[in-house]
PDB file of N, CA and C in Angstrom:
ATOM      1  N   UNK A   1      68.314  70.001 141.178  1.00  0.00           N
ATOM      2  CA  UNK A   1      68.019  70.485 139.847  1.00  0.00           C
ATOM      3  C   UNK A   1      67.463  71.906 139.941  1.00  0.00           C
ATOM      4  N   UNK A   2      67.872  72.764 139.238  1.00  0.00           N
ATOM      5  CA  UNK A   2      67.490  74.000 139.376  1.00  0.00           C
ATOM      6  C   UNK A   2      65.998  73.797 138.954  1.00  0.00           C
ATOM      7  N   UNK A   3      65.318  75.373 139.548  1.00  0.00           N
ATOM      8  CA  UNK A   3      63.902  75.493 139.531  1.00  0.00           C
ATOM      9  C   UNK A   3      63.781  76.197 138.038  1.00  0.00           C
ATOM     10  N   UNK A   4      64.605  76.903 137.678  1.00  0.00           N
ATOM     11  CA  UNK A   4      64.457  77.199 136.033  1.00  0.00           C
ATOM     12  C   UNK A   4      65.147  77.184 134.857  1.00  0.00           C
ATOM     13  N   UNK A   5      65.070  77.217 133.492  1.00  0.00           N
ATOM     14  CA  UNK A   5      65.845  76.840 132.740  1.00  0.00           C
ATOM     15  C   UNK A   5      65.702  78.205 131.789  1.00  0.00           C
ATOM     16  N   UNK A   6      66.894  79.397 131.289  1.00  0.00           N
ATOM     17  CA  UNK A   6      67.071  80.397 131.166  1.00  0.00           C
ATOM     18  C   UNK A   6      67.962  80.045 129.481  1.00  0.00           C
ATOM     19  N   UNK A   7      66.894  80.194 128.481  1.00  0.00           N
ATOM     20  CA  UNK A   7      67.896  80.169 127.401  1.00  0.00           C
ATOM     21  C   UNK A   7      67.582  81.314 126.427  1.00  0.00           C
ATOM     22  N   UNK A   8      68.652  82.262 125.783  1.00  0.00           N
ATOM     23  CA  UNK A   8      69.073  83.222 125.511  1.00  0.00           C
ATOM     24  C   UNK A   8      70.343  83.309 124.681  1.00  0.00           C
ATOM     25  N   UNK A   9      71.190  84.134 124.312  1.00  0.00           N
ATOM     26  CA  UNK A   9      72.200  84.779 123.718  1.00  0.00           C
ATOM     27  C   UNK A   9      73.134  85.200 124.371  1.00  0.00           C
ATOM     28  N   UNK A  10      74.750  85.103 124.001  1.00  0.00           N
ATOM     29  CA  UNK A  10      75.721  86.468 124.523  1.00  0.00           C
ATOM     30  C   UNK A  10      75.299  87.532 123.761  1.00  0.00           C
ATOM     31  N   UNK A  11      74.836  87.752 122.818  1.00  0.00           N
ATOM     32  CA  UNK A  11      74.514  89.162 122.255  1.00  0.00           C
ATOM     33  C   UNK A  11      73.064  89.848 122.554  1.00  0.00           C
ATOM     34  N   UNK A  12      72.184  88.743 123.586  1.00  0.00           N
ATOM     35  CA  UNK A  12      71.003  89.651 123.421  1.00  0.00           C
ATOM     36  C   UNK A  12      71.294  90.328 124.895  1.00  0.00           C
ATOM     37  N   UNK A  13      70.843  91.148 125.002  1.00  0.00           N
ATOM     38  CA  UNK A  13      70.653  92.358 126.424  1.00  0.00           C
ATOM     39  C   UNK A  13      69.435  92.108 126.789  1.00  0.00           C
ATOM     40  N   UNK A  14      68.613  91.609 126.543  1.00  0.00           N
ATOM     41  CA  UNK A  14      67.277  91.030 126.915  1.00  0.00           C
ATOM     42  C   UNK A  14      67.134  89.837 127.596  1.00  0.00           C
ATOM     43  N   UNK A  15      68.320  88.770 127.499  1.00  0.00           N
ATOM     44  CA  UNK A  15      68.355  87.752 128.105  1.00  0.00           C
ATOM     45  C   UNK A  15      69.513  88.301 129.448  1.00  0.00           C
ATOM     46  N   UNK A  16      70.505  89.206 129.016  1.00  0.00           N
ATOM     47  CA  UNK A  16      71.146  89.483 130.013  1.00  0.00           C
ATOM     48  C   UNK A  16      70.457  90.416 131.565  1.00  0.00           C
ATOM     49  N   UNK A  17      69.811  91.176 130.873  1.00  0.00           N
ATOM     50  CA  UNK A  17      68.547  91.661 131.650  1.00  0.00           C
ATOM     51  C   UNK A  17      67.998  90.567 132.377  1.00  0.00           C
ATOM     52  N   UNK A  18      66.790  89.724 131.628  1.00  0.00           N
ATOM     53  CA  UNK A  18      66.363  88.435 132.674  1.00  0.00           C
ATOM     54  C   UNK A  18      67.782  87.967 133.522  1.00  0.00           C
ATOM     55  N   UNK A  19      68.812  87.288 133.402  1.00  0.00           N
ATOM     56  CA  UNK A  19      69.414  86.523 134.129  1.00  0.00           C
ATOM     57  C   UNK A  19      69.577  87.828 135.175  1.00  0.00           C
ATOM     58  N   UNK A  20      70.122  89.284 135.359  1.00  0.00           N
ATOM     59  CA  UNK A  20      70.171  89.865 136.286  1.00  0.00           C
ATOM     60  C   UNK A  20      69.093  90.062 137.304  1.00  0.00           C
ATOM     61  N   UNK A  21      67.959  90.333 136.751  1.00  0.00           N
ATOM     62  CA  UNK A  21      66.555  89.967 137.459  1.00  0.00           C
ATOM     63  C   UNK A  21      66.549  88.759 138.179  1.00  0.00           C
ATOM     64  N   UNK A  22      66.545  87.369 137.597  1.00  0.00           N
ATOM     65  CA  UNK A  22      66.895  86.494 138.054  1.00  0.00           C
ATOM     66  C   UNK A  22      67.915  86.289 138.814  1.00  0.00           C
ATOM     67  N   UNK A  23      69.047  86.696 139.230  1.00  0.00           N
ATOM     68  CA  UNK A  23      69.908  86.923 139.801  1.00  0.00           C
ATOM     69  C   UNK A  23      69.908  87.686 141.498  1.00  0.00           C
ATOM     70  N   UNK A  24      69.080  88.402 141.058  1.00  0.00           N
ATOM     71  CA  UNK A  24      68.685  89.511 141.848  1.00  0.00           C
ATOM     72  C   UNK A  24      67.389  88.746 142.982  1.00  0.00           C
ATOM     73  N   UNK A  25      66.710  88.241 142.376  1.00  0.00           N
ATOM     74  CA  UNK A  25      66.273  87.506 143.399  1.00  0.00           C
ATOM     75  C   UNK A  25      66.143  85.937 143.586  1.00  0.00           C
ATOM     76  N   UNK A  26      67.429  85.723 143.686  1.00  0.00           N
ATOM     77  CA  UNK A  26      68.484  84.823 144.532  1.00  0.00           C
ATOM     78  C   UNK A  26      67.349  83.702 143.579  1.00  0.00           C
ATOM     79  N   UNK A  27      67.117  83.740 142.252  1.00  0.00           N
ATOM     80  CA  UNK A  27      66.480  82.062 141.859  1.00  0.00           C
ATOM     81  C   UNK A  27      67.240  81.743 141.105  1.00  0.00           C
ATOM     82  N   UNK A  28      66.743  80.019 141.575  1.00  0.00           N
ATOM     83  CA  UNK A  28      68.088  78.617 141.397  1.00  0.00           C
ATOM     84  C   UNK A  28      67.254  78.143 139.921  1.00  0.00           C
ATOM     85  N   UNK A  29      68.401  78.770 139.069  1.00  0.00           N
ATOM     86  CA  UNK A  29      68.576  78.408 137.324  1.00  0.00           C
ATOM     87  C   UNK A  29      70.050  78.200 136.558  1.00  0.00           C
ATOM     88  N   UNK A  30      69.648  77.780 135.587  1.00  0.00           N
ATOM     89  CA  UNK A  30      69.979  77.183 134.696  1.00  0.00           C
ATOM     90  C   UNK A  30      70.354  78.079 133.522  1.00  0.00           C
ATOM     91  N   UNK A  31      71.524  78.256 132.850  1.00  0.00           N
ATOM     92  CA  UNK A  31      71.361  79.553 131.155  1.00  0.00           C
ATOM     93  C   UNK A  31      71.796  78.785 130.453  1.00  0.00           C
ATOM     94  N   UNK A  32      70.943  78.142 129.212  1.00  0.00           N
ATOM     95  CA  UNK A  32      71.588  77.839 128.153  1.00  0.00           C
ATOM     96  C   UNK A  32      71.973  79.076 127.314  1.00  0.00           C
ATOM     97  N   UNK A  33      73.063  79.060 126.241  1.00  0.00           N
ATOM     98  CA  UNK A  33      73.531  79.754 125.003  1.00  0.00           C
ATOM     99  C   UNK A  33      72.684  79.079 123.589  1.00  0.00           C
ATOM    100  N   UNK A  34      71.443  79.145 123.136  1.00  0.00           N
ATOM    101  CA  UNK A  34      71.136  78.751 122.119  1.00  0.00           C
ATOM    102  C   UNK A  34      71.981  78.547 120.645  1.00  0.00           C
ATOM    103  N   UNK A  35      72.730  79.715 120.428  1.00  0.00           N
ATOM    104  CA  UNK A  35      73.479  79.823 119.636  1.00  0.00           C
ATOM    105  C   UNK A  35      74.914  79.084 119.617  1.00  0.00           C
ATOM    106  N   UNK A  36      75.364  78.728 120.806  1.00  0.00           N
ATOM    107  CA  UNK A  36      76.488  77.991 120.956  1.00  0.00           C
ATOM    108  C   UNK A  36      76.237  76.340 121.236  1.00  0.00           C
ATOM    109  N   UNK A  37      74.838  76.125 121.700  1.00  0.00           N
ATOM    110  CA  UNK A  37      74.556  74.751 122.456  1.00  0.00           C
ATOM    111  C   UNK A  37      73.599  73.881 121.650  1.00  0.00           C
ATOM    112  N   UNK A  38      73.668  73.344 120.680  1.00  0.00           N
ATOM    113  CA  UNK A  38      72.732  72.640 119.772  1.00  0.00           C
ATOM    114  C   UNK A  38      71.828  71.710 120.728  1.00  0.00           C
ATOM    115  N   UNK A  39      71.860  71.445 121.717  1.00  0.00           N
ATOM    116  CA  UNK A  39      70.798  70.747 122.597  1.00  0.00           C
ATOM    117  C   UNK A  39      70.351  71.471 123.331  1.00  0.00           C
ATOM    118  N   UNK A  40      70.609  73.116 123.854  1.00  0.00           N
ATOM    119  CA  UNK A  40      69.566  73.536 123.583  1.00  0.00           C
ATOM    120  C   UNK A  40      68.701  74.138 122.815  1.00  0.00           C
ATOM    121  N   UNK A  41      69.465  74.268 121.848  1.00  0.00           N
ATOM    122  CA  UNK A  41      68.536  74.486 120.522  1.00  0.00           C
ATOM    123  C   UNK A  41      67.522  73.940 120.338  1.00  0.00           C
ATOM    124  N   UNK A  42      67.657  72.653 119.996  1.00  0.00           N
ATOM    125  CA  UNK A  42      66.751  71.766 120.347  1.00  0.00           C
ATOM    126  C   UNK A  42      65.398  71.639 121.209  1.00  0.00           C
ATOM    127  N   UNK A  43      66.094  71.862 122.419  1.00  0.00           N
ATOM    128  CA  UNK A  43      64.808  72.001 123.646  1.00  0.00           C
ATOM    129  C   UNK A  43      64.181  72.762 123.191  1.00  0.00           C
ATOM    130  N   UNK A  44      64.846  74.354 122.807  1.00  0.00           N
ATOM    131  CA  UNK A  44      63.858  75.421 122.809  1.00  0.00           C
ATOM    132  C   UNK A  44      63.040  75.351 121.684  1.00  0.00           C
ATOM    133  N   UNK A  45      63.342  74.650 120.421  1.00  0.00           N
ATOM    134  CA  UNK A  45      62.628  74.545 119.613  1.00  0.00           C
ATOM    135  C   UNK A  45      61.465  73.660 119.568  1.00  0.00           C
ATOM    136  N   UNK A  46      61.278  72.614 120.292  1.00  0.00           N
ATOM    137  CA  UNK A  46      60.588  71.974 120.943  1.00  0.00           C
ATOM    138  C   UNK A  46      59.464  72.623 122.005  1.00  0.00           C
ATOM    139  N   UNK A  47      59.775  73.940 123.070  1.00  0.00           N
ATOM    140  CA  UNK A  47      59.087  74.343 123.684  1.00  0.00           C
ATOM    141  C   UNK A  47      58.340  75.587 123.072  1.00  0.00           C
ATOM    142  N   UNK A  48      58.605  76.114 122.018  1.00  0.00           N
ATOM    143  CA  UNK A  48      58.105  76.898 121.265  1.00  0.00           C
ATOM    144  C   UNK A  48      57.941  76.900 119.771  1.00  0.00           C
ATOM    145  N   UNK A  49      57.326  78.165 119.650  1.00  0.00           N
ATOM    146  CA  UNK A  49      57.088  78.071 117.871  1.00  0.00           C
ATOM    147  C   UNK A  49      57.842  79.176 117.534  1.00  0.00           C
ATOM    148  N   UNK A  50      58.276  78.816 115.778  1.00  0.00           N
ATOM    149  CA  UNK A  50      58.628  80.207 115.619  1.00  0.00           C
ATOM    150  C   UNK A  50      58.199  81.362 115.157  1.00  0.00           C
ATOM    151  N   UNK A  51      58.260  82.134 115.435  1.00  0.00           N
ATOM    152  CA  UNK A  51      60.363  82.909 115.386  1.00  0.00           C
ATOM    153  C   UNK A  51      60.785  82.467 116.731  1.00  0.00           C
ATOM    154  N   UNK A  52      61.840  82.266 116.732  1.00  0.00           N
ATOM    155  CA  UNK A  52      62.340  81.706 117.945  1.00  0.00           C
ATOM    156  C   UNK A  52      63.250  82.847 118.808  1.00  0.00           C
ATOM    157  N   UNK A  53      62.266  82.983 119.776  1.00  0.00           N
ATOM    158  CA  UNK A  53      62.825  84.632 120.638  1.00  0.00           C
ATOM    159  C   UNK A  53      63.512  84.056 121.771  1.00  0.00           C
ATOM    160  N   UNK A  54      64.775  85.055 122.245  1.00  0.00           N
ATOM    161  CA  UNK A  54      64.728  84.600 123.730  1.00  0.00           C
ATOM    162  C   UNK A  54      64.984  85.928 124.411  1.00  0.00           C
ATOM    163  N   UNK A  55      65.090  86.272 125.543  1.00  0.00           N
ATOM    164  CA  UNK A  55      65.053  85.377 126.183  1.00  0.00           C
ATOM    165  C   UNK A  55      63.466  84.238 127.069  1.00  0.00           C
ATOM    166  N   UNK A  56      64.222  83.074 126.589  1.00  0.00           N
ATOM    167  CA  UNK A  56      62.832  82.645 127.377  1.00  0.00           C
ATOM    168  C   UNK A  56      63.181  81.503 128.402  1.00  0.00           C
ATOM    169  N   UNK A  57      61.944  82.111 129.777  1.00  0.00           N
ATOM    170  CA  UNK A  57      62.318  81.222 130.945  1.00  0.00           C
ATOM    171  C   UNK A  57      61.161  79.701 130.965  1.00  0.00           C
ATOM    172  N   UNK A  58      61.953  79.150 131.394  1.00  0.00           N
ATOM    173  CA  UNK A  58      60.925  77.869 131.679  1.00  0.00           C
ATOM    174  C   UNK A  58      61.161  77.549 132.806  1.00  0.00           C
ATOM    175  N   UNK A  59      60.371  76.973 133.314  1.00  0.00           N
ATOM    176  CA  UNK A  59      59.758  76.088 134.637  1.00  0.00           C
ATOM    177  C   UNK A  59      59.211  74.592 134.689  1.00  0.00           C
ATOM    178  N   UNK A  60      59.920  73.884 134.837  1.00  0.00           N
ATOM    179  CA  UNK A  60      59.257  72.198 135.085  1.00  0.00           C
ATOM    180  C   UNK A  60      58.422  72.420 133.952  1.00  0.00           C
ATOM    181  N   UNK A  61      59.495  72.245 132.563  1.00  0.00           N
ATOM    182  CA  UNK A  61      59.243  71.720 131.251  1.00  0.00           C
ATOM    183  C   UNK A  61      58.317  73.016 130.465  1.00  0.00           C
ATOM    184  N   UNK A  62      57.804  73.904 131.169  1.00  0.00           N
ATOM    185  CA  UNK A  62      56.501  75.224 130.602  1.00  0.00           C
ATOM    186  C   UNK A  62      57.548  76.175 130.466  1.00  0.00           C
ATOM    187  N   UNK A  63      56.744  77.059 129.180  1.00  0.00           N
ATOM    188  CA  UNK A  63      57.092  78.250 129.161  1.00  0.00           C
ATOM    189  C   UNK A  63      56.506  78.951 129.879  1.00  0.00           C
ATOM    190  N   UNK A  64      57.403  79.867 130.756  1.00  0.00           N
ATOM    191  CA  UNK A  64      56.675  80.918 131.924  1.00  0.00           C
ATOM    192  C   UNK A  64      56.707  81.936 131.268  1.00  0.00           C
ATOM    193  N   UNK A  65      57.545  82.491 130.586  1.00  0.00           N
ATOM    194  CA  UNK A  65      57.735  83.896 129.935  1.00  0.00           C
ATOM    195  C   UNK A  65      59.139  83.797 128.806  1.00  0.00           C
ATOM    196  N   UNK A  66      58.601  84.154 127.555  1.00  0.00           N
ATOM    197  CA  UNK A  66      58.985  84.949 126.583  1.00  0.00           C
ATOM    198  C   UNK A  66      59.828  86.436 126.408  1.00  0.00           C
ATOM    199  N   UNK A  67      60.531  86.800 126.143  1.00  0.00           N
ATOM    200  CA  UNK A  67      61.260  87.994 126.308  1.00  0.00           C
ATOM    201  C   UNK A  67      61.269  88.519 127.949  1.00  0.00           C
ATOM    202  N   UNK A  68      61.468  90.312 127.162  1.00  0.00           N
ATOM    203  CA  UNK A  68      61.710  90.811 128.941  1.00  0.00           C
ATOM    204  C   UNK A  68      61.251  91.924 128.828  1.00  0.00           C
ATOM    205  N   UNK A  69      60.124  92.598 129.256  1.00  0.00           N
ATOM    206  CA  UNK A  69      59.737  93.503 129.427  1.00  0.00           C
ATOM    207  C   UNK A  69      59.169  94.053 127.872  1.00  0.00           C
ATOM    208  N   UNK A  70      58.306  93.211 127.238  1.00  0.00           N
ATOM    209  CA  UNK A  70      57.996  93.378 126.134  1.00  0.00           C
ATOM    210  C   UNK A  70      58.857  93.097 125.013  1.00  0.00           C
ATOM    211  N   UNK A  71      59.903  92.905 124.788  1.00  0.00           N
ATOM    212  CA  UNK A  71      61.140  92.843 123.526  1.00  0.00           C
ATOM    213  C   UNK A  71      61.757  91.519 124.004  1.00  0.00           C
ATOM    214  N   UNK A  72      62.641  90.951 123.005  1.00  0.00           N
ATOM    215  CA  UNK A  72      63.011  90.317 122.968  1.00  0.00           C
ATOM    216  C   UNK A  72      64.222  90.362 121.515  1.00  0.00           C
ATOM    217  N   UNK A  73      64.832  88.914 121.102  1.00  0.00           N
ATOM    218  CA  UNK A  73      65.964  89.378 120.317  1.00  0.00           C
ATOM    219  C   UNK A  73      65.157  87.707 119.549  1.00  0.00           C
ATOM    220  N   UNK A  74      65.269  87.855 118.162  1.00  0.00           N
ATOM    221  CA  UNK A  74      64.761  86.694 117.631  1.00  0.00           C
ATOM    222  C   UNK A  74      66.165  85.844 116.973  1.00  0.00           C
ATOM    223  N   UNK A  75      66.644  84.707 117.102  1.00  0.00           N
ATOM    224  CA  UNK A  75      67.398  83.866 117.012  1.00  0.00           C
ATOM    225  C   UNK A  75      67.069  82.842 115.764  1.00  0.00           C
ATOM    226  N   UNK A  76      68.034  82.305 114.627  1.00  0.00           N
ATOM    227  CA  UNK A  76      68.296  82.239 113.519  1.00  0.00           C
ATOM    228  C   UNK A  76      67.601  80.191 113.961  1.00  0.00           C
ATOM    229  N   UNK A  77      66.515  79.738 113.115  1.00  0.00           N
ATOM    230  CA  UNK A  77      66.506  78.374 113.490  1.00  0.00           C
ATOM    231  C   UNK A  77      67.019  77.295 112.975  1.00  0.00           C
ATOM    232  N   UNK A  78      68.300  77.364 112.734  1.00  0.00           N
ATOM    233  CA  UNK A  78      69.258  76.596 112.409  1.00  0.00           C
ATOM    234  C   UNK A  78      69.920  76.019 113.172  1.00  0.00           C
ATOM    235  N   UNK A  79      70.497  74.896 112.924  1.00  0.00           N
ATOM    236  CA  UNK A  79      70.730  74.175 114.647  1.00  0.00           C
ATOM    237  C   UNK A  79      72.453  74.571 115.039  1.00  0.00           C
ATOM    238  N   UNK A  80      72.563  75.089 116.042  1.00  0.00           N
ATOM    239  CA  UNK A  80      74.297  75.305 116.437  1.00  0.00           C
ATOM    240  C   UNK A  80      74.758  74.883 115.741  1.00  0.00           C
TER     241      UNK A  80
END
């Protein structure tokens, strides 16, 4: 099971940013599409409040971090 769970947007550059970071140093995750994946919609709405930003990483069920480098892209809370 991967060590993190990476959910975000194709349109945000903020989540694409994290996954390259993430990428970059070789950690074992997970990307949901919030906007395309109604379960994870779900999750994430569950692990946070809104406005519902991503990109956001989690770790064994916690939020570790919220956006990326201060910004983030806020996502519509309507379910896929």
């Amino acid at each position: 099971m991967p060590k993190f769970e990476l959910y975000g947007t194709a349109g945000c550059p903020y989540t694409r940013e994290m996954r390259e970071w993430l990428e970059m140093r070789d950690a074992d995750f997970v990307e949901f599409d919030v906007e395309t994946d109604p379960d994870a919609m779900r999750r994430m709405r569950a692990l946070t409040q809104p406005p519902l930003a991503v990109p956001l990483l989690v770790e064994d069920g916690k939020v570790v971090q919220s956006g990326w480098q201060g910004r983030c892209c806020v996502v519509s809370m309507k379910p896929a």
